[in-house]
Structures are given as structure tokens and as C-alpha cells.
N, C-alpha and C. Protein backbone atom coordinates (compact mmCIF):
# COMPACT_ATOMS: atom_id res chain seq x y z
N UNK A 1 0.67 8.03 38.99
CA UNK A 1 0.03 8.72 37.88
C UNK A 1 -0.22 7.74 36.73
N UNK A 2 -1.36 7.86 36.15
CA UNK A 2 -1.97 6.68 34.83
C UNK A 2 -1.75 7.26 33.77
N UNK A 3 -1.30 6.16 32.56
CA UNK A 3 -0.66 6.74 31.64
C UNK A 3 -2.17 6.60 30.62
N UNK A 4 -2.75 6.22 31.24
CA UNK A 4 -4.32 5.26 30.21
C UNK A 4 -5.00 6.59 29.91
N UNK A 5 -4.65 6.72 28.20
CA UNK A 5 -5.53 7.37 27.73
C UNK A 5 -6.95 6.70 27.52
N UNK A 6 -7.90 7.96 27.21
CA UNK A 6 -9.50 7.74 27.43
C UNK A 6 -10.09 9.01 26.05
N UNK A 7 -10.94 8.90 25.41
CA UNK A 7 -11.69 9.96 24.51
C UNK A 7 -12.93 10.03 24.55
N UNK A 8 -13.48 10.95 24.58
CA UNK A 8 -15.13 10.52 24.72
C UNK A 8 -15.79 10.15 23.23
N UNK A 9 -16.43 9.24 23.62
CA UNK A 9 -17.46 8.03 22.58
C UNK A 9 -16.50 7.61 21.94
N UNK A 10 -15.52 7.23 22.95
CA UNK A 10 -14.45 5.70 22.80
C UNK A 10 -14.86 4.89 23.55
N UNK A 11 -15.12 3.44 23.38
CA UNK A 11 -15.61 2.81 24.65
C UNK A 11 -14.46 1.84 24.59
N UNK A 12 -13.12 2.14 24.28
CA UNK A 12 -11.83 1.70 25.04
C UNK A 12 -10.93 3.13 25.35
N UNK A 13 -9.41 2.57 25.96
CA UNK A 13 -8.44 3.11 26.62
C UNK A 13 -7.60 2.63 25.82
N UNK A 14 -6.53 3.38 26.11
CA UNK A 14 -5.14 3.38 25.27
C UNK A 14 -3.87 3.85 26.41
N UNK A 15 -3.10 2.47 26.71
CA UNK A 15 -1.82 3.01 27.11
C UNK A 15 -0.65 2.73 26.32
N UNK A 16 -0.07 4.16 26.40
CA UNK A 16 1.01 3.98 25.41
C UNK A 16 2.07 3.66 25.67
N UNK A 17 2.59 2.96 27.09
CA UNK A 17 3.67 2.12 28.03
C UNK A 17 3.61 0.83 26.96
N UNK A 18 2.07 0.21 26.46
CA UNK A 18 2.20 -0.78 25.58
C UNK A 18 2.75 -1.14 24.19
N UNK A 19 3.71 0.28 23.77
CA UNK A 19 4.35 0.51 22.56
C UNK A 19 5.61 -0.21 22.78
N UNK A 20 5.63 0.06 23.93
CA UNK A 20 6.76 -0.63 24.15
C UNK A 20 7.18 -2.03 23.54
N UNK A 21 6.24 -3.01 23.76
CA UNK A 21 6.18 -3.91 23.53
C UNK A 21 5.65 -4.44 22.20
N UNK A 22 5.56 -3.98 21.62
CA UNK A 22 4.50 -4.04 20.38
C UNK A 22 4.95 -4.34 19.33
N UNK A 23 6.35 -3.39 18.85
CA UNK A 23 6.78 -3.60 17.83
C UNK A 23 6.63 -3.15 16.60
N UNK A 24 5.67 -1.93 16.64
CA UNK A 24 5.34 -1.25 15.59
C UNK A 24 4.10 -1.93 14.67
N UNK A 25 3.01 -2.05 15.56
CA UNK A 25 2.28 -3.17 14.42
C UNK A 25 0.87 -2.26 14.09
N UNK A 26 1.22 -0.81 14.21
CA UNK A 26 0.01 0.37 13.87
C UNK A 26 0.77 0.99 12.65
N UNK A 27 1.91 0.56 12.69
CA UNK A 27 3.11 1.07 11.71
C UNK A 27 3.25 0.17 10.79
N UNK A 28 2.73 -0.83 10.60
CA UNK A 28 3.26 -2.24 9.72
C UNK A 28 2.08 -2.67 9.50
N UNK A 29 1.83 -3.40 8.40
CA UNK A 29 0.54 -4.41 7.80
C UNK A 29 -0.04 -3.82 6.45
N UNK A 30 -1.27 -3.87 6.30
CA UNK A 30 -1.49 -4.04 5.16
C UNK A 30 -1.53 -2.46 4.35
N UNK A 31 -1.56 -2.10 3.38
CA UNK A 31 -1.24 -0.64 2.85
C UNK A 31 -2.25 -0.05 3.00
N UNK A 32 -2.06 1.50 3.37
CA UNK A 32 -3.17 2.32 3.77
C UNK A 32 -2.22 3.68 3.49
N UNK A 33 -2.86 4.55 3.40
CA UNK A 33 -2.66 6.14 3.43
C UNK A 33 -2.36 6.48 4.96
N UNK A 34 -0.88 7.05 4.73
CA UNK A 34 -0.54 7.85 6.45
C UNK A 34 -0.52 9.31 5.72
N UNK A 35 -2.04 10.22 5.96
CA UNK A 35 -1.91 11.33 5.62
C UNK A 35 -1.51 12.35 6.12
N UNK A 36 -0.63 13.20 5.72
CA UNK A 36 0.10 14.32 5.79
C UNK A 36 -0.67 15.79 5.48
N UNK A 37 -0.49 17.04 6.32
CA UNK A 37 -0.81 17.84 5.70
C UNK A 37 0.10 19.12 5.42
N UNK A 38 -0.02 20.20 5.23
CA UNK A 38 1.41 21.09 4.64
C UNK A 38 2.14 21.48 6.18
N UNK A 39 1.39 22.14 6.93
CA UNK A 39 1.84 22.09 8.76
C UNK A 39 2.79 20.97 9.09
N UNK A 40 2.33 19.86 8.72
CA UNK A 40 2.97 18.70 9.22
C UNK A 40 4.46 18.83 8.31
N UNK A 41 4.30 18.69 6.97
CA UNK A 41 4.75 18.83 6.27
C UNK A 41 6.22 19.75 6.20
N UNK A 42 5.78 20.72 6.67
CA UNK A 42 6.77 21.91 7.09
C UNK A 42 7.22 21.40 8.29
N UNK A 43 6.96 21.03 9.43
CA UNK A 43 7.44 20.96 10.69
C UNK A 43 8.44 19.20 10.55
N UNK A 44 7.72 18.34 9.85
CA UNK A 44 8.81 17.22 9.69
C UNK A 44 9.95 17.58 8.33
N UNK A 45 10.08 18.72 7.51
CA UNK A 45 11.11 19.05 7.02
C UNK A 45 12.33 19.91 7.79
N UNK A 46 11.76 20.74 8.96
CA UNK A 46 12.56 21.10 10.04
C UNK A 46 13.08 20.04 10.52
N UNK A 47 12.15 19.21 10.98
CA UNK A 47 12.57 17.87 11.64
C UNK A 47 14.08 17.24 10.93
N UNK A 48 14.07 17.00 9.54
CA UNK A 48 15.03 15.93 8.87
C UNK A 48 15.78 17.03 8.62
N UNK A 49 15.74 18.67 9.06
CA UNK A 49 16.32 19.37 8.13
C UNK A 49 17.01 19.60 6.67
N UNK A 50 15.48 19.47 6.29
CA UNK A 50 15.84 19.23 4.42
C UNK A 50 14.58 19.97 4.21
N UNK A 51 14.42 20.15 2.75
CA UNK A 51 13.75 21.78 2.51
C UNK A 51 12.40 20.80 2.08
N UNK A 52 11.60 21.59 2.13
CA UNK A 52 9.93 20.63 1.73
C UNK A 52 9.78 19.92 1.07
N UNK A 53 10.84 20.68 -0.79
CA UNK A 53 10.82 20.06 -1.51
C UNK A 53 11.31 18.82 -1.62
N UNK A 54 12.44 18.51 -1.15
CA UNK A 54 13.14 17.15 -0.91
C UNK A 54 12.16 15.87 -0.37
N UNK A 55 11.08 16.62 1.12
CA UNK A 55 10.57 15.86 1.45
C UNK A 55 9.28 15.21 0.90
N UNK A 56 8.78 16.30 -0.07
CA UNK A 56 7.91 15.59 -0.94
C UNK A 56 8.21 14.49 -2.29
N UNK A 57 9.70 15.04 -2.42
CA UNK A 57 9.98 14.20 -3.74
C UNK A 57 10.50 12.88 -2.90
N UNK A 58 11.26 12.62 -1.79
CA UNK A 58 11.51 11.55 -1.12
C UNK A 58 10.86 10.72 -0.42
N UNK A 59 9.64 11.60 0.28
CA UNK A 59 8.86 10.64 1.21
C UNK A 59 7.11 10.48 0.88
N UNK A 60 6.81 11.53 0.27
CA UNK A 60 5.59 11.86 0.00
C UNK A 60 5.00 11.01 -1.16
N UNK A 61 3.29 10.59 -1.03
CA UNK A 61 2.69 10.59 -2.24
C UNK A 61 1.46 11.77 -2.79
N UNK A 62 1.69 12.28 -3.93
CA UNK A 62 0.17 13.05 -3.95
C UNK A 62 -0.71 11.88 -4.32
N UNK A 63 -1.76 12.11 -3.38
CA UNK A 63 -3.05 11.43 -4.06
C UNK A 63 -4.15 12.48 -4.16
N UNK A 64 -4.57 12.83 -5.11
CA UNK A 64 -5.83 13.93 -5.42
C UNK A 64 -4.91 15.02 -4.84
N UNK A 65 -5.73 15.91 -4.17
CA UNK A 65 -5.17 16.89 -3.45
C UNK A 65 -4.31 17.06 -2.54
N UNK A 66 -4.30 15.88 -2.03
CA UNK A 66 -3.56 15.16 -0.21
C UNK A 66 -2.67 14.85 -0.58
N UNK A 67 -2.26 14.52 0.41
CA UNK A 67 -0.22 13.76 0.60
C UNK A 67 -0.34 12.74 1.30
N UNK A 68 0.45 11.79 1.35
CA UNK A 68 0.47 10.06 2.33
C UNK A 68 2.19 10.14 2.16
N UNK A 69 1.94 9.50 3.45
CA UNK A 69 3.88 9.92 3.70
C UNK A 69 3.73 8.15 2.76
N UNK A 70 5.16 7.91 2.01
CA UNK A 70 5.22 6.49 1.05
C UNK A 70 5.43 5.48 2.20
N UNK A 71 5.35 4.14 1.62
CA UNK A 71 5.50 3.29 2.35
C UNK A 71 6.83 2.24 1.71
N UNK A 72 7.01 1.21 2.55
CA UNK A 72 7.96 0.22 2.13
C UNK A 72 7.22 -1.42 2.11
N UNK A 73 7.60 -2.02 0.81
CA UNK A 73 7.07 -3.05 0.78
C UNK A 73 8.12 -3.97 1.41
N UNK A 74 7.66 -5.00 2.62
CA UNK A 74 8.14 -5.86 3.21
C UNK A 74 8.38 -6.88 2.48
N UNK A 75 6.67 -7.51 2.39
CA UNK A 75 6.14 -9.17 1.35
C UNK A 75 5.03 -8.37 1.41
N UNK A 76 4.61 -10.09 0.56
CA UNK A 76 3.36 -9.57 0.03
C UNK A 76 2.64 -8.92 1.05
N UNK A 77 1.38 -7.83 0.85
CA UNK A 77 0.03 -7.23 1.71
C UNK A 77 0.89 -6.99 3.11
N UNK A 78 2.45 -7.05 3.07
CA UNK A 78 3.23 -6.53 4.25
C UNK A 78 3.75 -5.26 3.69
N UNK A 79 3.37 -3.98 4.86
CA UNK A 79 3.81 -2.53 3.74
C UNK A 79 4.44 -2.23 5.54
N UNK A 80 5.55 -0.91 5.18
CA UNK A 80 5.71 -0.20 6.17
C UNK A 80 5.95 0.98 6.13
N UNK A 81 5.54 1.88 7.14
CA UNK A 81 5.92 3.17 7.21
C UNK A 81 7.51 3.29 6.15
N UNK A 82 7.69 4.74 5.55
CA UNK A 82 9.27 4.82 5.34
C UNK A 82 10.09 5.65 6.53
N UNK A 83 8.98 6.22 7.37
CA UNK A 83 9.83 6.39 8.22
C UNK A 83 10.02 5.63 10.17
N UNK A 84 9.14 4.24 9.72
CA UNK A 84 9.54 3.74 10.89
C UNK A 84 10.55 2.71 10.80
N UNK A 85 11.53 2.65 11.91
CA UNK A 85 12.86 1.86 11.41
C UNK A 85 12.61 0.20 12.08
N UNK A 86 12.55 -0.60 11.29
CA UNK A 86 12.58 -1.59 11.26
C UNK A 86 13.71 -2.06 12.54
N UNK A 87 15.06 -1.87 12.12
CA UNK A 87 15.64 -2.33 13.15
C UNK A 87 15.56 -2.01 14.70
N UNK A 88 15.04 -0.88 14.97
CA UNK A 88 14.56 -0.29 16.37
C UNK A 88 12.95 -0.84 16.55
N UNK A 89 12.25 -0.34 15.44
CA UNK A 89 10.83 -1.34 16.02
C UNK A 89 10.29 0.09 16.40
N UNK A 90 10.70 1.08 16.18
CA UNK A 90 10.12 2.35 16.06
C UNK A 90 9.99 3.56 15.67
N UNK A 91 9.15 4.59 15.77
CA UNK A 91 8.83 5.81 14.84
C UNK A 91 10.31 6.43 14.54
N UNK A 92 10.61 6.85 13.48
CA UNK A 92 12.05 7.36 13.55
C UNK A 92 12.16 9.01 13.18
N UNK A 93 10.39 9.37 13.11
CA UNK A 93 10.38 11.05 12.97
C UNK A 93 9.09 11.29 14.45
N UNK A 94 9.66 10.46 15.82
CA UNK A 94 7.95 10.49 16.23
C UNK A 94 8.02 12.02 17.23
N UNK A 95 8.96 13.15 17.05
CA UNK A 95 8.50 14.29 17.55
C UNK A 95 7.67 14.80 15.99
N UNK A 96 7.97 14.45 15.35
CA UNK A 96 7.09 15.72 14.03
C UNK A 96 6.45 14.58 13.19
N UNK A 97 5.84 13.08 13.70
CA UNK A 97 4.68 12.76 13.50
C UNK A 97 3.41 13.27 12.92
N UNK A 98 2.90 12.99 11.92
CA UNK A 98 1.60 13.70 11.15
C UNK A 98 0.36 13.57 12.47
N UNK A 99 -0.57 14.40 12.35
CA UNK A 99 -1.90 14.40 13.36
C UNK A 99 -2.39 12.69 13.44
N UNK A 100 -2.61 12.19 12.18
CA UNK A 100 -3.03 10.91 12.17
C UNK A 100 -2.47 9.84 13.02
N UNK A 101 -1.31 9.84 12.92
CA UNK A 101 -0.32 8.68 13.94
C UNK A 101 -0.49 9.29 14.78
N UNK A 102 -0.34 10.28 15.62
CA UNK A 102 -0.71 10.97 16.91
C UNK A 102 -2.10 10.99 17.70
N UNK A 103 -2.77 10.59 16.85
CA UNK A 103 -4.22 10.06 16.95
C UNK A 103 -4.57 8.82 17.15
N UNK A 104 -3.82 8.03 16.51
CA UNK A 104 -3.85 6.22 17.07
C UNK A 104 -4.42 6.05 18.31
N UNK A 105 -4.99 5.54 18.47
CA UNK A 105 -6.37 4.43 18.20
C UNK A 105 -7.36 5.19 18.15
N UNK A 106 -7.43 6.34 18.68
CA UNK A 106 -8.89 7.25 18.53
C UNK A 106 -9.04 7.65 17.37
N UNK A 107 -9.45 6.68 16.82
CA UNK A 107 -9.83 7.23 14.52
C UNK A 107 -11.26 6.75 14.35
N UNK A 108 -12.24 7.82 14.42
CA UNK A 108 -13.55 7.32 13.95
C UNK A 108 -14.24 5.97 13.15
N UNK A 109 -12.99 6.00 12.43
CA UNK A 109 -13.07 4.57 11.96
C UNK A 109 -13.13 3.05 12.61
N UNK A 110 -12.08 3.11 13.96
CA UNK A 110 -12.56 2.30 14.87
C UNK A 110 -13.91 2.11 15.96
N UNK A 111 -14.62 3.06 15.58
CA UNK A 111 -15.59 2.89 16.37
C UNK A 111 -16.33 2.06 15.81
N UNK A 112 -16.37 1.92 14.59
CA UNK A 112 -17.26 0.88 14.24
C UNK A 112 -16.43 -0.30 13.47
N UNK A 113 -14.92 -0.62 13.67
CA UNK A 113 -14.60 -1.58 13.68
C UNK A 113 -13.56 -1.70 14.77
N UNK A 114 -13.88 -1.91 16.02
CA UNK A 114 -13.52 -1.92 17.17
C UNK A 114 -12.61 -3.44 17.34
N UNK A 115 -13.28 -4.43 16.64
CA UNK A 115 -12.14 -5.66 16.98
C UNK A 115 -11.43 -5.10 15.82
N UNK A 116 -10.88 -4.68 15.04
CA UNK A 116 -9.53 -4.61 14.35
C UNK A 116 -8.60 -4.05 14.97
N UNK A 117 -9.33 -2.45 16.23
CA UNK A 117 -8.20 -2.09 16.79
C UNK A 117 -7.84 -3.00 18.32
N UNK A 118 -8.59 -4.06 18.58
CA UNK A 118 -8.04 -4.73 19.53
C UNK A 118 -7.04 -5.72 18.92
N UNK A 119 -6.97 -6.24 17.92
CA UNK A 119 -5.98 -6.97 16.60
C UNK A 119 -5.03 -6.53 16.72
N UNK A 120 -5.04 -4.95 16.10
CA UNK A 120 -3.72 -4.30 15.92
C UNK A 120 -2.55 -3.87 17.15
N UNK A 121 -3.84 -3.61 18.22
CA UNK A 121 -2.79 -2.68 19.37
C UNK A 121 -3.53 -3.52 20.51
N UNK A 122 -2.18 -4.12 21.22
CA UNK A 122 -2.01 -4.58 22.41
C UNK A 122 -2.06 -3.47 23.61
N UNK A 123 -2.12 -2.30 23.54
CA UNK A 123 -2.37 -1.50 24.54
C UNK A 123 -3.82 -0.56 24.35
N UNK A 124 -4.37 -1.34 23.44
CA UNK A 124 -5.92 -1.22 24.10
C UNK A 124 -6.71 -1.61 24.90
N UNK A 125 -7.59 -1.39 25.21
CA UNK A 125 -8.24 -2.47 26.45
C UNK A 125 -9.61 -2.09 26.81
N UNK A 126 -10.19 -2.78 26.95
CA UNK A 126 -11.85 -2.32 27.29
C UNK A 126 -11.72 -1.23 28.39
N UNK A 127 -12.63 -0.47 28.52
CA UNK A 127 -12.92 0.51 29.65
C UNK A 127 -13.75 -0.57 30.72
């Protein structure tokens, strides 16, 4: 059985056996918004079992209307998830993951910058 994900008007694949190896590097680099929405929101406060509020005053940013789970500054233009653990090298909430990380590599955005996501993720690969 193939683990190679496929999306239509993706013109790559994605296996996620290649996380393995990776090291968290969709999770790490330069700062960006990991957006959150209240669903998510609610279901990763079940997750840490702590009440919403906690999780917005601890992990959350508002920007405009939206939420971005915060990040951690490494070095310089080096940012990381706050909730991926450095010493494991991986997601440390990845059952109650926001839609966005669950979406990796299929983000409209790579379609039209397609070598960044061959950069970032070693378990992409041409079709």
C-alpha cells in the first residue's frame, strides 16, 4: 500500500514516511503566520486540556481578525513553531494540528512557487 499523497492541480506528490527524516523544516525557518481558527482552537484546548482562554493568552497571536499560533525565535530569520519540540524534531500537538499544517504541501501558494516547496520538504517529488 502507497503512502504518496497526490491533489488535483498539484503537479507533485507528498510522502509523509519523509517526515521522518526531515526534521521539522515546514516547522522551522523564516517567520510566517500558522493560522488558527476557533474549531481548531477549541479542539487543541481539549488537546492541552486548558480552557481557550489560556490558549489564546499563551500560544496565540491576534492579527486583524485571525489568530497565528506564536512562534519561537531560534537566530536571526530562524523562527519556530511554539508548539513543535525541538528536542524530538516534531509536532508536539500533531493530533489537534490547525487545517493549515494538515495541508502541507498542498497550499495554493506553492503552485506558483513550486521550487520553494521542493527546498523545504524532502518528501516531495515530481509526479
Amino acid at each position: 500500500m502507497s503512502n504518496i499523497l497526490k491533489k488535483e492541480n498539484f503537479d507533485y506528490s507528498f510522502n509523509p514516511n519523509g517526515c521522518d527524516t526531515c526534521a521539522g523544516k515546514c516547522c522551522i525557518g523564516e517567520s510566517g503566520y500558522i493560522w488558527i481558527n476557533k474549531t481548531e482552537i477549541e479542539k487543541l484546548a481539549k488537546h492541552l486540556n486548558i480552557s481557550i482562554e489560556d490558549v489564546g493568552q499563551k500560544f496565540l497571536l491576534k492579527i486583524g481578525y485571525k489568530y497565528s499560533i506564536k512562534e519561537i525565535q531560534l537566530e536571526k530569520d530562524n523562527y519556530a513553531c511554539v508548539f513543535f519540540d525541538l528536542n524530538k524534531k516534531q509536532c508536539s500537538i500533531y493530533e489537534a494540528r490547525p487545517t493549515q499544517c494538515r495541508t502541507f504541501p498542498f497550499w495554493d501558494y506553492f503552485k506558483e512557487n513550486k521550487e520553494e516547496v521542493f527546498k523545504e520538504c524532502p518528501a516531495v517529488k515530481n509526479i
